[in-house]
Protein backbone atom coordinates (compact mmCIF):
# COMPACT_ATOMS: atom_id res chain seq x y z
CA UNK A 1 -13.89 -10.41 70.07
CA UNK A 2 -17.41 -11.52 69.03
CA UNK A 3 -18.67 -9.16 66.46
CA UNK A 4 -22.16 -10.31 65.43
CA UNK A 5 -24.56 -8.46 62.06
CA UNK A 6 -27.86 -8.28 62.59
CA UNK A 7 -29.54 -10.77 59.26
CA UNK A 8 -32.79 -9.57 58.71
CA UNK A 9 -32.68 -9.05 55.24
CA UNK A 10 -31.35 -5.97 55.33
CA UNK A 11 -29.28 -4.77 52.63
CA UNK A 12 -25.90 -3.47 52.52
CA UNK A 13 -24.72 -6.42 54.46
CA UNK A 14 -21.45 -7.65 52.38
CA UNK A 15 -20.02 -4.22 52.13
CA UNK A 16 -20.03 -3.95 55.82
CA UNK A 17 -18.55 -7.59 56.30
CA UNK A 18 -15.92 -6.03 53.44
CA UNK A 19 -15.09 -3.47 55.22
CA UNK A 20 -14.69 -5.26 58.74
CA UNK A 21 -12.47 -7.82 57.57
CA UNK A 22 -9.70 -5.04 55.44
CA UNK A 23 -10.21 -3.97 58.96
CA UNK A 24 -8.85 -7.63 60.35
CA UNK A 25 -12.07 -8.66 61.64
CA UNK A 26 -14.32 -11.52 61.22
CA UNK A 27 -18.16 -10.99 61.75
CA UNK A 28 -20.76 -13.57 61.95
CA UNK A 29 -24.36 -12.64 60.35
CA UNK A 30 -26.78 -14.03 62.10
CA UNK A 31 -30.90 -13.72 63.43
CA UNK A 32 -29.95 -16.06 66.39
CA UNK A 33 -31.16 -14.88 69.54
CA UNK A 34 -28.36 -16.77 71.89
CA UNK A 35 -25.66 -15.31 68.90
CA UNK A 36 -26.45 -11.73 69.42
CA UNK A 37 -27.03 -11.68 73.15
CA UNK A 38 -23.33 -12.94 73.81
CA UNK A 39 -21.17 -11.24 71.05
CA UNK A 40 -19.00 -8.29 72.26
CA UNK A 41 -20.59 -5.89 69.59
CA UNK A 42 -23.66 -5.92 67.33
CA UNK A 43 -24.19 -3.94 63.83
CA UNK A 44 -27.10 -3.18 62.60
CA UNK A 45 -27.22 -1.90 58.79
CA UNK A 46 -29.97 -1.74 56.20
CA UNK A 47 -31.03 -0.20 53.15
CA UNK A 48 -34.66 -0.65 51.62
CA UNK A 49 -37.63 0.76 53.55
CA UNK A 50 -38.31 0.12 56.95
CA UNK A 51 -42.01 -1.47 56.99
CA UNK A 52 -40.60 -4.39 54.80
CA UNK A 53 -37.49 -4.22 57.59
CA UNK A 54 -39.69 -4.08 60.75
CA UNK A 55 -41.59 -7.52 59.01
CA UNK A 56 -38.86 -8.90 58.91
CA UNK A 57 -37.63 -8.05 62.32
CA UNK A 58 -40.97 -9.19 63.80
CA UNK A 59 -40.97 -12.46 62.01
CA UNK A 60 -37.86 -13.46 63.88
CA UNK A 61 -38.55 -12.03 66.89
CA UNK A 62 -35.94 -9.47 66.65
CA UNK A 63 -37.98 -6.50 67.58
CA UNK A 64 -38.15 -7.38 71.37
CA UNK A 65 -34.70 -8.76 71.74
CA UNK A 66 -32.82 -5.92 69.76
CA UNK A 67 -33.84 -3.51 72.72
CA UNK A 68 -32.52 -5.72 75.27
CA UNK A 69 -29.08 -5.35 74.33
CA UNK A 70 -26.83 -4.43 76.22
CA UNK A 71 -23.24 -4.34 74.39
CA UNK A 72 -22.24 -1.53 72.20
CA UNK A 73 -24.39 -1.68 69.27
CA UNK A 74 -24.34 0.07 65.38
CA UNK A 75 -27.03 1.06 63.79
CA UNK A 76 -26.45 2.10 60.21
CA UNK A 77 -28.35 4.41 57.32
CA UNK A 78 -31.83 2.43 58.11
CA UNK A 79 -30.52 0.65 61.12
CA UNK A 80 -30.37 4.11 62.56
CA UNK A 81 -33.97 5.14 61.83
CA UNK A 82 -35.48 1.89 62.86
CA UNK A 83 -34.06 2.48 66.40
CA UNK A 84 -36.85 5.74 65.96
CA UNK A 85 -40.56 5.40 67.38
CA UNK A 86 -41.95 5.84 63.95
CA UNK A 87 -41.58 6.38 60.57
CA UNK A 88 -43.63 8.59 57.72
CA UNK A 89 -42.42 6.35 55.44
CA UNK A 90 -45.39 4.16 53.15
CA UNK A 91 -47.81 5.68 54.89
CA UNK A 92 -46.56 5.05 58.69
CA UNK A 93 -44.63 2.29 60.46
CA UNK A 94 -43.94 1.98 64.35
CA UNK A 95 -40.28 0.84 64.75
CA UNK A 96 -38.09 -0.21 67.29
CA UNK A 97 -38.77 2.46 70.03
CA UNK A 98 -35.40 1.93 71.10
CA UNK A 99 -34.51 6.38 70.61
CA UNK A 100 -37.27 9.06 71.11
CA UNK A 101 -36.91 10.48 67.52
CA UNK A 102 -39.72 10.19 64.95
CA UNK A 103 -38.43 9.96 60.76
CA UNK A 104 -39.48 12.57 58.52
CA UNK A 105 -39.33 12.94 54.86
CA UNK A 106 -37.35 15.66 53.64
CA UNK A 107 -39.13 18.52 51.41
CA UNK A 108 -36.87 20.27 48.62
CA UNK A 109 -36.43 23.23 49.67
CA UNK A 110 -34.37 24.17 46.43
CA UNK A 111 -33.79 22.29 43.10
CA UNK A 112 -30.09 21.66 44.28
CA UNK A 113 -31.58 19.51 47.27
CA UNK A 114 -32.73 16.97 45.81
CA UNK A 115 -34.44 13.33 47.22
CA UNK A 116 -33.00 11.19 48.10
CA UNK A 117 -30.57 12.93 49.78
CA UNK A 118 -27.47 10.84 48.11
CA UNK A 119 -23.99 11.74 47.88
CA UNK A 120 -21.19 12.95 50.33
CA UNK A 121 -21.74 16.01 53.08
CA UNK A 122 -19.91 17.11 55.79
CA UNK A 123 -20.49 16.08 59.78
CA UNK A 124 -20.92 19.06 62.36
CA UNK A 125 -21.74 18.95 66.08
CA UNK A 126 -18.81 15.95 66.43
CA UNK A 127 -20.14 14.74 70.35
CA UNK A 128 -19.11 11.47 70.81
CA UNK A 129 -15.99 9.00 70.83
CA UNK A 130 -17.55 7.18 67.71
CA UNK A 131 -16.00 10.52 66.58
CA UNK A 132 -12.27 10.23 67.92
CA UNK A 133 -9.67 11.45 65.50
CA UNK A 134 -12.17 13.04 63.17
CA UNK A 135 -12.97 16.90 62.76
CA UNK A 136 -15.81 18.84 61.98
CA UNK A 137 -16.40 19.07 58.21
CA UNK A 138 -15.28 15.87 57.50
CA UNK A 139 -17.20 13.84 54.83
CA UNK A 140 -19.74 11.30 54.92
CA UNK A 141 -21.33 9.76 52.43
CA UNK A 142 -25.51 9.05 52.41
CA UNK A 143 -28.62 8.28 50.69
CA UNK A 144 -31.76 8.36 52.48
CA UNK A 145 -34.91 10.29 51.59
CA UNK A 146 -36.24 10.29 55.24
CA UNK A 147 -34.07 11.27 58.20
CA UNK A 148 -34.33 12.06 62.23
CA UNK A 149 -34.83 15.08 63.63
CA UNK A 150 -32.25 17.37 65.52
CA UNK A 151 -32.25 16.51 69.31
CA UNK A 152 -30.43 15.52 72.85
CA UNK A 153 -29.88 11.99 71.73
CA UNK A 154 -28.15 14.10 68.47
CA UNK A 155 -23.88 13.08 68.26
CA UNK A 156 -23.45 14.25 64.69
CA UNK A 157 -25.32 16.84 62.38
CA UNK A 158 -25.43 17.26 58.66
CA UNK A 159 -27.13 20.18 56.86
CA UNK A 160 -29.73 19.15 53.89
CA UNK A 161 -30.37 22.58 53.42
CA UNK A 162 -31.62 22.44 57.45
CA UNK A 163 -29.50 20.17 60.44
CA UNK A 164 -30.55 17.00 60.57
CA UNK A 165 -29.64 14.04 62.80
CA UNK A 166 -26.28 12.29 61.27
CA UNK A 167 -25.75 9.90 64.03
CA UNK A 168 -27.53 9.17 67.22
CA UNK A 169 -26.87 7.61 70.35
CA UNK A 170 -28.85 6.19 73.49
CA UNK A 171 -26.95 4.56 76.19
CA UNK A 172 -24.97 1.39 74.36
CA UNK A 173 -26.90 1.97 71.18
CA UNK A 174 -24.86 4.18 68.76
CA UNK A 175 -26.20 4.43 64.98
CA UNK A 176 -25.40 6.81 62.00
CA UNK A 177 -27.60 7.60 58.92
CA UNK A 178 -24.69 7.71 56.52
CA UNK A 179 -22.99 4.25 55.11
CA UNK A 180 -19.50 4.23 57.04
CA UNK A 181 -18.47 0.81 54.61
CA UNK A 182 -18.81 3.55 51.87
CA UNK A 183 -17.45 6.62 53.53
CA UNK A 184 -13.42 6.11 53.23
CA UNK A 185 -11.11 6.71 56.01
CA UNK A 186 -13.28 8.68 57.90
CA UNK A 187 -15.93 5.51 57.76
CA UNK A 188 -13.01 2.97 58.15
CA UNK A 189 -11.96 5.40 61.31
CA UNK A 190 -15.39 5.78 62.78
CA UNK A 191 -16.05 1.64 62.58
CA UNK A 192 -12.71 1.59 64.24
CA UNK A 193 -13.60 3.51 67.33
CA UNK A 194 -16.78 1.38 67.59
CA UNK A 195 -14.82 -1.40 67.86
CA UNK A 196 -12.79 -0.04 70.78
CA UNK A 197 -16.26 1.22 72.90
């Protein structure tokens, strides 16, 4: 199996490699068009903020072919919101266009909510079988200051105080906001069953 990582300067890169090969896999990292068209699955992770990303994507051409794709793909923490239409973020970005969700900061509601958002919560609304094996309340852990609203494209929920969208999914593209390479078994488990779609 051909499992390719999107290389667009992302961040978070070698912990995901790290945690694909303790699972017995080999990834390539790559921005080659003829690469990521043919492999059998394609993640997508990032950290950072997502006009410097969607630069980067440009530059290389990867926001028209990342749409195009048809294998099972993995969008993770900013991978996910990329796939959005746009982002608040620095002032406004347009992104990938790839899920009809738009990213919105988060407002402290409280003094316990702090932003970011970082640290481990619990997964609700489990609708997918990215989710196999897993329950409700199990434990996830993110950073983000900026997340994607509630809606029908929705698989997962977490609560920060209000739902917001934990993981996504649009025909073959799958994503999730929090860092499975970071999130234990339940990550190890969850990057498991995306290897099996």
């Amino acid at each position: 199996m051909e499992i390719a990582i999107v290389d667009y300067k992302g961040g978070n890169v070698q912990s995901v490699l790290f945690a694909l090969e303790r699972l017995g896999v080999q990834a390539t990292l790559t921005a080659d068009h003829d690469v990521l068209r043919r492999a059998d699955k394609v993640l997508f992770p990032g950290e950072g903020e997502a006009a410097s990303a969607m630069r980067e994507l440009r530059a290389q051409g990867l926001h028209e072919l990342l749409p195009t794709l048809t294998q099972p793909f993995l969008g993770i923490c900013l991978g996910m919101q990329l796939l959005g239409r746009h982002t608040e973020e620095g002032g406004g970005t347009d992104m990938l266009g790839i899920l009809p969700f738009d990213v919105v900061r988060f407002t402290a509601a409280a003094p316990e909510h702090k932003i970011p958002h970082m640290g481990w919560n619990n997964l609700q609304q489990l609708r997918s079988p990215l989710f196999e094996g897993l329950q409700a309340d199990d434990f996830v852990y993110f950073v983000h200051s900026y997340y994607a609203p509630v809606g029908n494209y929705t698989i997962a929920e977490a609560e920060y105080p209000a739902p917001f969208s934990a993981a996504v999914q649009h025909e073959n593209f799958y994503a999730v906001q929090f860092h499975t390479e970071k999130s234990g078994p339940v990550g190890t488990r969850i990057l498991e069953n995306f290897l099996k779609l």
